[in-house]
Protein backbone atom coordinates (compact mmCIF):
# COMPACT_ATOMS: atom_id res chain seq x y z
CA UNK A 1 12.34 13.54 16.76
CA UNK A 2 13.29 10.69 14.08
CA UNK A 3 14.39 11.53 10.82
CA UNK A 4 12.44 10.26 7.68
CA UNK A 5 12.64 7.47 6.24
CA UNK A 6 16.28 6.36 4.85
CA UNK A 7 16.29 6.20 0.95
CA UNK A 8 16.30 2.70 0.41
CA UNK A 9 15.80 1.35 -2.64
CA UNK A 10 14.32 -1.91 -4.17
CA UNK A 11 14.78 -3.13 -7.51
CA UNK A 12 12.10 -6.25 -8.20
CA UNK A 13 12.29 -8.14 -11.86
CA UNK A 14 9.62 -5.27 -13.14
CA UNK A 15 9.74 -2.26 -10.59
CA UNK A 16 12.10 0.22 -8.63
CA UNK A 17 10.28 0.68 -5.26
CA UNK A 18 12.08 3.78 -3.93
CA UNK A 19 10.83 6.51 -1.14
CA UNK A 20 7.96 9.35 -2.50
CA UNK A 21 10.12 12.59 -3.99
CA UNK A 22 6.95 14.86 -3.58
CA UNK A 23 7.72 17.17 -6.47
CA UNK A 24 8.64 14.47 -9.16
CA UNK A 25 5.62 12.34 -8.04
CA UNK A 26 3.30 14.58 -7.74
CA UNK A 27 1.36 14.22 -11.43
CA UNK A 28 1.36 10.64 -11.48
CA UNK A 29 -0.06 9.72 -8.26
CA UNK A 30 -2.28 13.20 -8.42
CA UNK A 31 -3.49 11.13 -11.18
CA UNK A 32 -4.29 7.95 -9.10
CA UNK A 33 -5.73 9.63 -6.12
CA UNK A 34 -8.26 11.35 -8.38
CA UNK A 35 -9.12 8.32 -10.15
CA UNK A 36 -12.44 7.44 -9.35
CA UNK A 37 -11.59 3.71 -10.36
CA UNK A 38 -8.64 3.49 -8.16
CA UNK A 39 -9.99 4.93 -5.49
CA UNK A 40 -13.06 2.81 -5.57
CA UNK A 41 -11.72 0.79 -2.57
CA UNK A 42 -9.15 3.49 -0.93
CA UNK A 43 -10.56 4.85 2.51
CA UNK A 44 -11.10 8.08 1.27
CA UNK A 45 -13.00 9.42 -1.77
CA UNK A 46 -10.76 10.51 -4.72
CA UNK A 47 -9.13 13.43 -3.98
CA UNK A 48 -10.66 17.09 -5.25
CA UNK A 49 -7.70 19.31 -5.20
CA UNK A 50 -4.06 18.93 -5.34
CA UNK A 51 -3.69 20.06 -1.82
CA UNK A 52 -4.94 17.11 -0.88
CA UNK A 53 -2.41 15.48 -2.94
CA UNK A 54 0.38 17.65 -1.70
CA UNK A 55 -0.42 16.95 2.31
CA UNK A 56 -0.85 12.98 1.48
CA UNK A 57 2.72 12.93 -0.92
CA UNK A 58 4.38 15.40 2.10
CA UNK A 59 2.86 13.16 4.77
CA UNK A 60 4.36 10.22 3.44
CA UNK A 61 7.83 11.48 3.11
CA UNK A 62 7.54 12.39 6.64
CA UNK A 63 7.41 9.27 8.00
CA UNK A 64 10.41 7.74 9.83
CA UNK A 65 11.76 4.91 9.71
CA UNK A 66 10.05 3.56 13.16
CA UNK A 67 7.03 4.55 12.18
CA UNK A 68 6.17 3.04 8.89
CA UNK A 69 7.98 1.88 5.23
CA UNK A 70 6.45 3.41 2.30
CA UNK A 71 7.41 3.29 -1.41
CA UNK A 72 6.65 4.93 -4.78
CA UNK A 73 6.12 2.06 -7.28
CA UNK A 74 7.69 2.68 -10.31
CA UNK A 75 7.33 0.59 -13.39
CA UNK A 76 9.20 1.46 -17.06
CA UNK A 77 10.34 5.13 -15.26
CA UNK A 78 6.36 6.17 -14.33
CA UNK A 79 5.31 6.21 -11.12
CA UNK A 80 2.05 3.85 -11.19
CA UNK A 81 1.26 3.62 -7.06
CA UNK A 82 2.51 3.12 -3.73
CA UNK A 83 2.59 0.14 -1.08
CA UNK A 84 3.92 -0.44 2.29
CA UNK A 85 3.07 0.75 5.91
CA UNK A 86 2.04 3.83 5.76
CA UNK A 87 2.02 2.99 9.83
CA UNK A 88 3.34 -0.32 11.58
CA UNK A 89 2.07 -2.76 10.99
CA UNK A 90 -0.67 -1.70 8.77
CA UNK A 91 0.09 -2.80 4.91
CA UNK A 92 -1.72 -0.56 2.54
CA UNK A 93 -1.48 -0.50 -1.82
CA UNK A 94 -2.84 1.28 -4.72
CA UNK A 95 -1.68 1.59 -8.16
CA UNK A 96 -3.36 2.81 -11.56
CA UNK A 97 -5.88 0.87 -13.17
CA UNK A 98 -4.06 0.63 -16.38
CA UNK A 99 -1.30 -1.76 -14.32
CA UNK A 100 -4.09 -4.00 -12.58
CA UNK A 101 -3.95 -7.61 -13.19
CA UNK A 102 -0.45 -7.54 -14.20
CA UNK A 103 0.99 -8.91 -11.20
CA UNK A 104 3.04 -5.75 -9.89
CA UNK A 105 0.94 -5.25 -6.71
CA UNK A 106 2.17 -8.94 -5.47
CA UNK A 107 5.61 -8.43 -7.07
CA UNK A 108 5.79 -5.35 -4.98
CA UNK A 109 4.73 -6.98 -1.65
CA UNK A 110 6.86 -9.40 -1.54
CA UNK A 111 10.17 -7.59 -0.72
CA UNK A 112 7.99 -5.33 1.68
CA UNK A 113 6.92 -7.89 3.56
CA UNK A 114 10.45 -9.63 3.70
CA UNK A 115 11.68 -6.88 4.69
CA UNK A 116 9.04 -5.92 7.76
CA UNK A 117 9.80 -9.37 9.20
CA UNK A 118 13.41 -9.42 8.69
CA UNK A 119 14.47 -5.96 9.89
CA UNK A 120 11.75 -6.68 12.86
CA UNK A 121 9.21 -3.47 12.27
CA UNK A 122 6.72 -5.81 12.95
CA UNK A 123 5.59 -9.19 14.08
CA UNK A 124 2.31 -9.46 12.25
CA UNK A 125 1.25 -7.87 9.79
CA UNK A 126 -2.38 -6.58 9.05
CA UNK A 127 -4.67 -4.66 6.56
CA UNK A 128 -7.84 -4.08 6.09
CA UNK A 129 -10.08 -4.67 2.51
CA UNK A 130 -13.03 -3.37 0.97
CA UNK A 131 -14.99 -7.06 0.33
CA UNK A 132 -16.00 -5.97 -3.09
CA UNK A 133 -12.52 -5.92 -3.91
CA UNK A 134 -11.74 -9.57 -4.43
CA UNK A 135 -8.88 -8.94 -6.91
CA UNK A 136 -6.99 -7.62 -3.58
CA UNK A 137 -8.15 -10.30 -1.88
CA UNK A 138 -7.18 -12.69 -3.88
CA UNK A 139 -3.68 -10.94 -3.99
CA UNK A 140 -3.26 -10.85 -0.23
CA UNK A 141 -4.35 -14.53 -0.16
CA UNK A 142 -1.73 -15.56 -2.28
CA UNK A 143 0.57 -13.92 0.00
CA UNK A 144 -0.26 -16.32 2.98
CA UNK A 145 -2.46 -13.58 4.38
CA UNK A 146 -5.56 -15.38 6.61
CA UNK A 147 -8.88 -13.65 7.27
CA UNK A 148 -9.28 -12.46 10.60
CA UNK A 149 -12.79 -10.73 10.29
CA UNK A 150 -15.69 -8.38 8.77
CA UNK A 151 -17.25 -5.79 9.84
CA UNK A 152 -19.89 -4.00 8.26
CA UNK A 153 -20.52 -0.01 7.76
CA UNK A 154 -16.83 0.64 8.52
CA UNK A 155 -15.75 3.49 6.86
CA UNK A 156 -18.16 6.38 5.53
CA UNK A 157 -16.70 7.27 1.83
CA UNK A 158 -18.30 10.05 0.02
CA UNK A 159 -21.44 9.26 2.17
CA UNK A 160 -21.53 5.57 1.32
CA UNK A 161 -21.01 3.03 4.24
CA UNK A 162 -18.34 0.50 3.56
CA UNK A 163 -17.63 -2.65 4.81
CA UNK A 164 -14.06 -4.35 5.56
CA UNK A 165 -12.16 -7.26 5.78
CA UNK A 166 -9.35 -7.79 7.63
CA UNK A 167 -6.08 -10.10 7.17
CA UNK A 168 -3.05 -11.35 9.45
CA UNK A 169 0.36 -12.29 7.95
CA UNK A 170 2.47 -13.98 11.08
CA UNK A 171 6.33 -13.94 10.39
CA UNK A 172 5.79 -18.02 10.45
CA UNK A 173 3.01 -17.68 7.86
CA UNK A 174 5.40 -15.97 5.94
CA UNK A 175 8.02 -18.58 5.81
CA UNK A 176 5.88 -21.36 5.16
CA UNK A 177 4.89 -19.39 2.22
CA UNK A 178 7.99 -18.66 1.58
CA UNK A 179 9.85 -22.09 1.78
């Protein structure tokens, strides 16, 4: 059985992106996941009990290093969120509401996605939107990301059918973003 994840760090102009520490995270992204706001677009409801919280935060420091590359954004010493691939080569993000529009989600990506392509976890790179979420889709636009399809009545959330989106970043994308 792999190990979990190394502890890499990432320091960005704004944020330390660094590997979940269950305990220490817990009330800050307990606080996102029950956010009804932030989790307007997650593919799950908010969470109802810390348990929930607990099995996501332990679940993510479980993962290895072949499986995935996960990281606790944290911005002025708070953790605000969490991006990266949960599972390759799936990119997933949230963060709380108070930091939207601020430009962290994309400053966050950005080394993510270097890194994915560089260290060769993956060799495209997908994810998967709510539609009425065009702030993320704007952000994953900007990121060279191209539309591959929709789908409708996706994902049942708290009895509501949702659609989705889905996006491709190639490694050649990527560059030509990049360059």
């Amino acid at each position: 059985m792999t190990s979990p994840a190394t502890d890499t760090v990432i320091r960005t102009a704004r944020l330390v992106l660094r590997r979940v520490r269950p305990e220490e995270d817990f009330a800050a992204i307990h606080a996102v996941l029950t956010d009804p706001e932030a989790m307007a677009y997650w593919a799950t409801p908010p969470h109802a009990s810390e348990e929930e919280t607990r099995d996501w935060l332990a679940a993510m420091a479980q993962t290895t290093d072949d499986e995935g590359d996960d990281f606790i954004l944290e911005y002025q010493g708070r953790a605000i969120g969490k991006a990266g691939f949960y599972r390759f080569p799936t990119l997933g993000y949230i963060i709380a509401p108070e930091f939207w529009g601020q430009g962290l989600v994309m400053e966050a990506l950005v080394p993510i996605i270097t890194r994915a392509f560089a260290g060769g976890a993956v060799t495209r790179v997908i994810t998967e939107v709510d539609p009425r979420n065009p702030a993320s889709i704007r952000v994953l636009e900007k990121l060279g990301f191209t539309e591959t399809h929709r789908a409708e009545k996706t994902t049942l959330i708290g009895g509501v059918w949702c659609d989705s989106v889905y996006f491709a970043l190639t490694p050649e994308d990527w560059a030509a973003r990049t360059a």
